[in-house]
Protein backbone atom coordinates (compact mmCIF):
# COMPACT_ATOMS: atom_id res chain seq x y z
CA UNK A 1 4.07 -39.00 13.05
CA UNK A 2 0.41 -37.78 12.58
CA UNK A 3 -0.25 -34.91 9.59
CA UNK A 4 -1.45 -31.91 10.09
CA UNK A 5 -4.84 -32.43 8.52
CA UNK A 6 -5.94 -35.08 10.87
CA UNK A 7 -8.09 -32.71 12.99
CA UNK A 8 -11.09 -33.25 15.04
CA UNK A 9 -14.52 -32.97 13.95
CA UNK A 10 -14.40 -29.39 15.58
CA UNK A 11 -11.31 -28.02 15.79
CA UNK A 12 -12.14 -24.28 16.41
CA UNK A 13 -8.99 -22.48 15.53
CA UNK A 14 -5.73 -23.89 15.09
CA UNK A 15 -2.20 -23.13 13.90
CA UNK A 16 0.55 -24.69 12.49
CA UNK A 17 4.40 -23.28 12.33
CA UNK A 18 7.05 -25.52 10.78
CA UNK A 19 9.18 -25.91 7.79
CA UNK A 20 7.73 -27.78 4.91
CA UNK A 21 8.95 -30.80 2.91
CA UNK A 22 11.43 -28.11 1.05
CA UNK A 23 12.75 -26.45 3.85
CA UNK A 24 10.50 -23.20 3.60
CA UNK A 25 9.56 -21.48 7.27
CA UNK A 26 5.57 -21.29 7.24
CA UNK A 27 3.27 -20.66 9.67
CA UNK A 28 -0.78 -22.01 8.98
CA UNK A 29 -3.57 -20.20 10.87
CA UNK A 30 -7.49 -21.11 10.39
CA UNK A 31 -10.94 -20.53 11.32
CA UNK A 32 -13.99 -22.77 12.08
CA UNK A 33 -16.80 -21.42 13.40
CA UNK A 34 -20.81 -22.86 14.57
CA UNK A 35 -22.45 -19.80 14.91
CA UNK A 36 -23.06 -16.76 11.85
CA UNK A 37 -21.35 -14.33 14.31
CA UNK A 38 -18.15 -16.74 13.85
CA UNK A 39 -18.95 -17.49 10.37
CA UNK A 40 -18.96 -14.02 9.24
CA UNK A 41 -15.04 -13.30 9.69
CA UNK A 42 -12.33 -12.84 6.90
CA UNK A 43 -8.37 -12.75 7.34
CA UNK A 44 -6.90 -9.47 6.03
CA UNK A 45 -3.47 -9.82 5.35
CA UNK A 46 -1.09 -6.53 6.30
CA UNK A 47 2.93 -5.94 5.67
CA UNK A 48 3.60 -6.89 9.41
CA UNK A 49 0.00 -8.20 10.68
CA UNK A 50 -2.49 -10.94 10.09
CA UNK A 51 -6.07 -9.38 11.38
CA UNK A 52 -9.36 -11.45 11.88
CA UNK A 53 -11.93 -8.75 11.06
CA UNK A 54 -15.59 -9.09 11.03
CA UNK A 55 -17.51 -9.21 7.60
CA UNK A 56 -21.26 -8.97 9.23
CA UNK A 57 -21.22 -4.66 10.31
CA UNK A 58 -21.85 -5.71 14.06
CA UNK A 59 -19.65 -4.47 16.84
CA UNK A 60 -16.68 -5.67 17.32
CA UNK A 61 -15.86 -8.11 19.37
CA UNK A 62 -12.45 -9.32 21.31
CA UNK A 63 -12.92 -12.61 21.52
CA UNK A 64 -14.14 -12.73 17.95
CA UNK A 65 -11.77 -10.15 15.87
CA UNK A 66 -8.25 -9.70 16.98
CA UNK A 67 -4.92 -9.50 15.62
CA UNK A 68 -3.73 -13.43 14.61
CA UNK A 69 -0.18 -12.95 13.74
CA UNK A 70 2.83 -10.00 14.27
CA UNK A 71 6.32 -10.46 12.83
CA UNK A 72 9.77 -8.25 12.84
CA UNK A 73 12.86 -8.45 11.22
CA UNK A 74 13.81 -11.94 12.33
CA UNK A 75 10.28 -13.29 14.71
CA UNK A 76 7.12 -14.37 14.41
CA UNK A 77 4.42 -14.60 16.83
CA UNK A 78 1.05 -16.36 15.79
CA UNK A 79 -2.56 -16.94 18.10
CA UNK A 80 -6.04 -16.85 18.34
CA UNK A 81 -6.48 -13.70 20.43
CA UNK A 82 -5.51 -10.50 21.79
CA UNK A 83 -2.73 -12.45 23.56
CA UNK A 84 -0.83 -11.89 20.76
CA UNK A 85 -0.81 -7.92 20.11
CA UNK A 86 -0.26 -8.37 24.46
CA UNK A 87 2.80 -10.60 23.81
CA UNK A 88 4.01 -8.41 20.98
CA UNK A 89 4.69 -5.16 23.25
CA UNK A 90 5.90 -7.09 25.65
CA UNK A 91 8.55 -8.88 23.76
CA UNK A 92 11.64 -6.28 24.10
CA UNK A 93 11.47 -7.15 27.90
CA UNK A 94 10.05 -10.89 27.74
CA UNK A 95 11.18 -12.73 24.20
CA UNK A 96 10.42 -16.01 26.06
CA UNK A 97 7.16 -17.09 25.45
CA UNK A 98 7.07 -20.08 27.61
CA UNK A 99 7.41 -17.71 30.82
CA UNK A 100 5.03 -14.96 29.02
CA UNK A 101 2.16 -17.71 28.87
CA UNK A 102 2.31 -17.89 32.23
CA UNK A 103 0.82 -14.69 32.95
CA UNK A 104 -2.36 -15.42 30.42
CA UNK A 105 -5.44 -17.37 30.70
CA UNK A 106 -8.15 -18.91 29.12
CA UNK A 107 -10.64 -16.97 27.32
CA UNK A 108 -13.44 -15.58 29.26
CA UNK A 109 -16.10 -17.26 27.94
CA UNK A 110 -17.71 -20.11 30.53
CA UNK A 111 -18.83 -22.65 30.04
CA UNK A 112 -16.23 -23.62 27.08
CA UNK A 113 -13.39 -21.81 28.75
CA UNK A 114 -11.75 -21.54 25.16
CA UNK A 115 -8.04 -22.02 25.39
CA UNK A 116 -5.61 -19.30 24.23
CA UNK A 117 -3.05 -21.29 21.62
CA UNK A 118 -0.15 -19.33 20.73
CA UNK A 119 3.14 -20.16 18.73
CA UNK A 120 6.39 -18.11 18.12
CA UNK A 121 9.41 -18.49 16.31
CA UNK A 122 13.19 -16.66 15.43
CA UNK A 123 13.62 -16.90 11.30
CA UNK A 124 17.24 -17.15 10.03
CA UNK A 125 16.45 -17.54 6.32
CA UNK A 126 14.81 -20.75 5.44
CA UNK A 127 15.39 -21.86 9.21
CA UNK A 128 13.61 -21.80 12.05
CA UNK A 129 14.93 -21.77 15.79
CA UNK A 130 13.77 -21.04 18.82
CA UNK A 131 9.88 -22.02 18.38
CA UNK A 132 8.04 -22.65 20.99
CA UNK A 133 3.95 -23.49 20.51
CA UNK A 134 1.73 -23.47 23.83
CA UNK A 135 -1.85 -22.53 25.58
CA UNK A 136 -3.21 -21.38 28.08
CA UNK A 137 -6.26 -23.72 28.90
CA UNK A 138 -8.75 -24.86 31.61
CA UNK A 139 -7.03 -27.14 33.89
CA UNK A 140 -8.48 -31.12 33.75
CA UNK A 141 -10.51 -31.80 36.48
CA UNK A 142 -10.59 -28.39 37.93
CA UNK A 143 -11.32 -26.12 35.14
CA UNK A 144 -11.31 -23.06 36.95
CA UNK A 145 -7.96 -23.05 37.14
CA UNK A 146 -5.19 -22.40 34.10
CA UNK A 147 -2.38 -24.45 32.77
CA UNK A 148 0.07 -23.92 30.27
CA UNK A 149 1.43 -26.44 28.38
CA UNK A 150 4.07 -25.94 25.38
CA UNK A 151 6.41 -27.52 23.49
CA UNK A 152 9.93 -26.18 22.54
CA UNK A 153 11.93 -27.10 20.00
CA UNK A 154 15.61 -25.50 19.39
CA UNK A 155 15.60 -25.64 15.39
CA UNK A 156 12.62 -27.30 13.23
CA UNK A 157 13.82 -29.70 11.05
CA UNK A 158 12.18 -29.88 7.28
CA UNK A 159 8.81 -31.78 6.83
CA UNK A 160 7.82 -30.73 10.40
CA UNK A 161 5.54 -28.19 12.30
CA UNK A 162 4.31 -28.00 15.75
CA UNK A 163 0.98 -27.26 16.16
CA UNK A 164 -2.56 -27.44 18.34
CA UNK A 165 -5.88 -26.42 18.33
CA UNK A 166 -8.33 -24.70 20.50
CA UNK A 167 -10.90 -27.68 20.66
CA UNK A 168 -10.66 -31.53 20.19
CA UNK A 169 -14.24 -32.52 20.09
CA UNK A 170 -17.16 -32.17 18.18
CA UNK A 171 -19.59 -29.41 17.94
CA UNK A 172 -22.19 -31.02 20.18
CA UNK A 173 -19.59 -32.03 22.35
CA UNK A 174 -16.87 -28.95 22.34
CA UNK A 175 -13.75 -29.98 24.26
CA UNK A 176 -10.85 -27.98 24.65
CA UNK A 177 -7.28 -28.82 23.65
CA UNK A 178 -4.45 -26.60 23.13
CA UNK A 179 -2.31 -29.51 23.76
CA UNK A 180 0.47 -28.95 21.48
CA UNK A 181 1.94 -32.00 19.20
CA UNK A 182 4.60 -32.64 16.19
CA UNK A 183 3.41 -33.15 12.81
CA UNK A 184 4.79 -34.13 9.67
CA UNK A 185 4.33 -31.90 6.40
CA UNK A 186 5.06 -34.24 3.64
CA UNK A 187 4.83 -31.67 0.73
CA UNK A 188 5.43 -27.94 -0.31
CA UNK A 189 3.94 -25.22 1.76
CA UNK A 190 1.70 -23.94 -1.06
CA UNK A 191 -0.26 -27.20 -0.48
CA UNK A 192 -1.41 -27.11 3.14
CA UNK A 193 -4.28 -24.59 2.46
CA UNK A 194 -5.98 -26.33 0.30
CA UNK A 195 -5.20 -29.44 2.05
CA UNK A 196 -6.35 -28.76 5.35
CA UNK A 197 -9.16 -26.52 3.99
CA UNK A 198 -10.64 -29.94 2.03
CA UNK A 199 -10.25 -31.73 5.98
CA UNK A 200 -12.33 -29.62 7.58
CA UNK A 201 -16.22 -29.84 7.18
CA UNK A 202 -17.76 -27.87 5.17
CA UNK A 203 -20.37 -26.10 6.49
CA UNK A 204 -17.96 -24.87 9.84
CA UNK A 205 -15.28 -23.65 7.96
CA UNK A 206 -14.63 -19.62 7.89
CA UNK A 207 -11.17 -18.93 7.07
CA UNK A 208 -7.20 -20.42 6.45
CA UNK A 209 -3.73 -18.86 5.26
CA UNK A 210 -0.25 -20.22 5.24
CA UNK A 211 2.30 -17.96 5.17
CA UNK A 212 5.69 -18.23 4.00
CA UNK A 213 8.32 -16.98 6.57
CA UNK A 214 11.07 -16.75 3.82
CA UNK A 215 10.07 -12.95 2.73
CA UNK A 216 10.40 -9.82 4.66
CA UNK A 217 6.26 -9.39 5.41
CA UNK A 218 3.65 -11.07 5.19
CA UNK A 219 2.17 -9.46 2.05
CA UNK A 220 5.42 -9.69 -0.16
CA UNK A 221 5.34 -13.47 1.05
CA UNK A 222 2.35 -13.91 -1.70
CA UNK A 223 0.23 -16.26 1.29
CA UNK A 224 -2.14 -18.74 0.44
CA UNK A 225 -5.79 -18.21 1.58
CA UNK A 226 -9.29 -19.09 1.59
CA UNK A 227 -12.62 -18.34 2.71
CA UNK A 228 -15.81 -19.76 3.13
C-alpha cells in the first residue's frame, strides 16, 4: 500500500481522511499553488469550519477562497470548493455523498477542467464509519462531460486513509485526477503535516493542516498547520 506522501510533482489540492497508526480519526487538507494569486492563501481554522481565505487584498474569488471543511456533532465533510458549504445544507435531506456528487461538476475553469475532490465521514469516538472520498472530474476522452468516481469504505481501519488529489501531473503538464486510492499512515497523526509538507516542492507549496477528529471542533482539536 502506497503512503500518503507519494504525490505527484503537482498535486494541486488534496485531502486525506483516515485513522492514523494509533487509531486517531484525522482528516489532512493542503494547498499548492503556480500562480501568486494561488500562492497568496492561508487556512483559518474556526470551531466548526476550515476557510481558505485570501492573504493578497484582491477580490475574492470562488474558485480560489471557499470553505474546505464543515463538521457536526458526529460528521465531517472535507473539499476543495464551494461544493462543500453546497453539500453541507443539503445534508439533512441527502447524507449520502456518493448520490450528492452526482449532481456536481468540475470546476469551471477550461482548459484544466479542475476536478472537485470531496471526502466525508460519521465519527464515533476514535472510529470512523461511513466515509466515502470521491470527485467530480472531466471524463477521459471526452472531457466535456463529468464523472464521479468514489470509494466507500464501511469503517477505516487504523494506519489507513483514503485520499486523492485534484491533479496528477506536473506543472507544465497539469493533469487532473481525483481518482481516489487507499493509503497507509504508518505513524501518529501529528506527523503527517510536516511529513507531507517536506514532499511537496518547495516553491508551490501554500498551505496544509491535519485535523484530529477525536475533539468536539476543529479549534479545541489543537490542528497541525503550516504555511508557506
Amino acid at each position: 500500500m502506497r503512503s500518503l506522501e507519494e504525490t505527484a510533482e503537482y498535486p494541486g489540492r488534496g485531502l486525506a481522511i483516515g485513522r492514523d497508526a494509533d487509531g486517531v480519526p484525522f482528516f489532512t487538507y493542503w494547498l499548492t499553488g503556480r500562480s501568486p494569486a494561488s500562492q497568496s492563501r492561508e487556512l483559518v481554522v474556526h470551531d466548526r469550519e476550515l476557510i481558505v481565505r485570501d492573504t493578497s487584498g484582491g477580490p475574492a474569488d470562488d474558485l480560489r477562497h471557499y470553505t474546505a471543511a464543515t463538521r457536526g456533532d458526529d460528521w465531517v465533510i472535507v473539499g476543495n470548493g464551494t461544493q462543500v458549504s453546497d453539500l453541507t445544507a443539503l445534508r439533512p435531506q441527502q447524507p449520502d455523498l456518493q448520490l450528492a456528487l452526482r449532481q456536481i461538476t468540475y470546476e469551471p475553469d477550461p482548459p484544466i477542467r479542475t476536478p472537485r475532490i470531496t471526502a466525508t465521514a460519521t465519527i464515533t469516538g476514535p472510529e470512523l464509519t461511513e466515509a466515502v472520498i470521491g470527485s467530480a472530474r472531466p471524463y477521459d476522452g471526452a472531457p466535456d462531460l463529468t464523472e464521479h468516481p468514489s470509494l466507500y469504505a464501511a469503517r477505516i481501519a487504523p494506519g489507513t486513509a483514503l485520499t486523492t488529489t485534484t491533479y496528477s501531473g506536473t506543472t507544465t503538464t497539469i493533469t487532473p485526477n481525483g481518482l481516489p486510492r487507499t493509503v497507509a499512515i504508518p505513524g501518529p497523526w501529528t506527523s503527517i503535516t510536516e511529513t507531507l509538507w517536506t514532499a511537496l516542492a518547495p516553491s508551490l507549496r501554500v498551505a496544509i493542516i491535519t485535523v484530529p477528529l477525536d475533539q468536539p471542533t476543529f479549534s479545541a482539536a489543537k490542528p497541525h498547520i503550516q504555511h508557506r
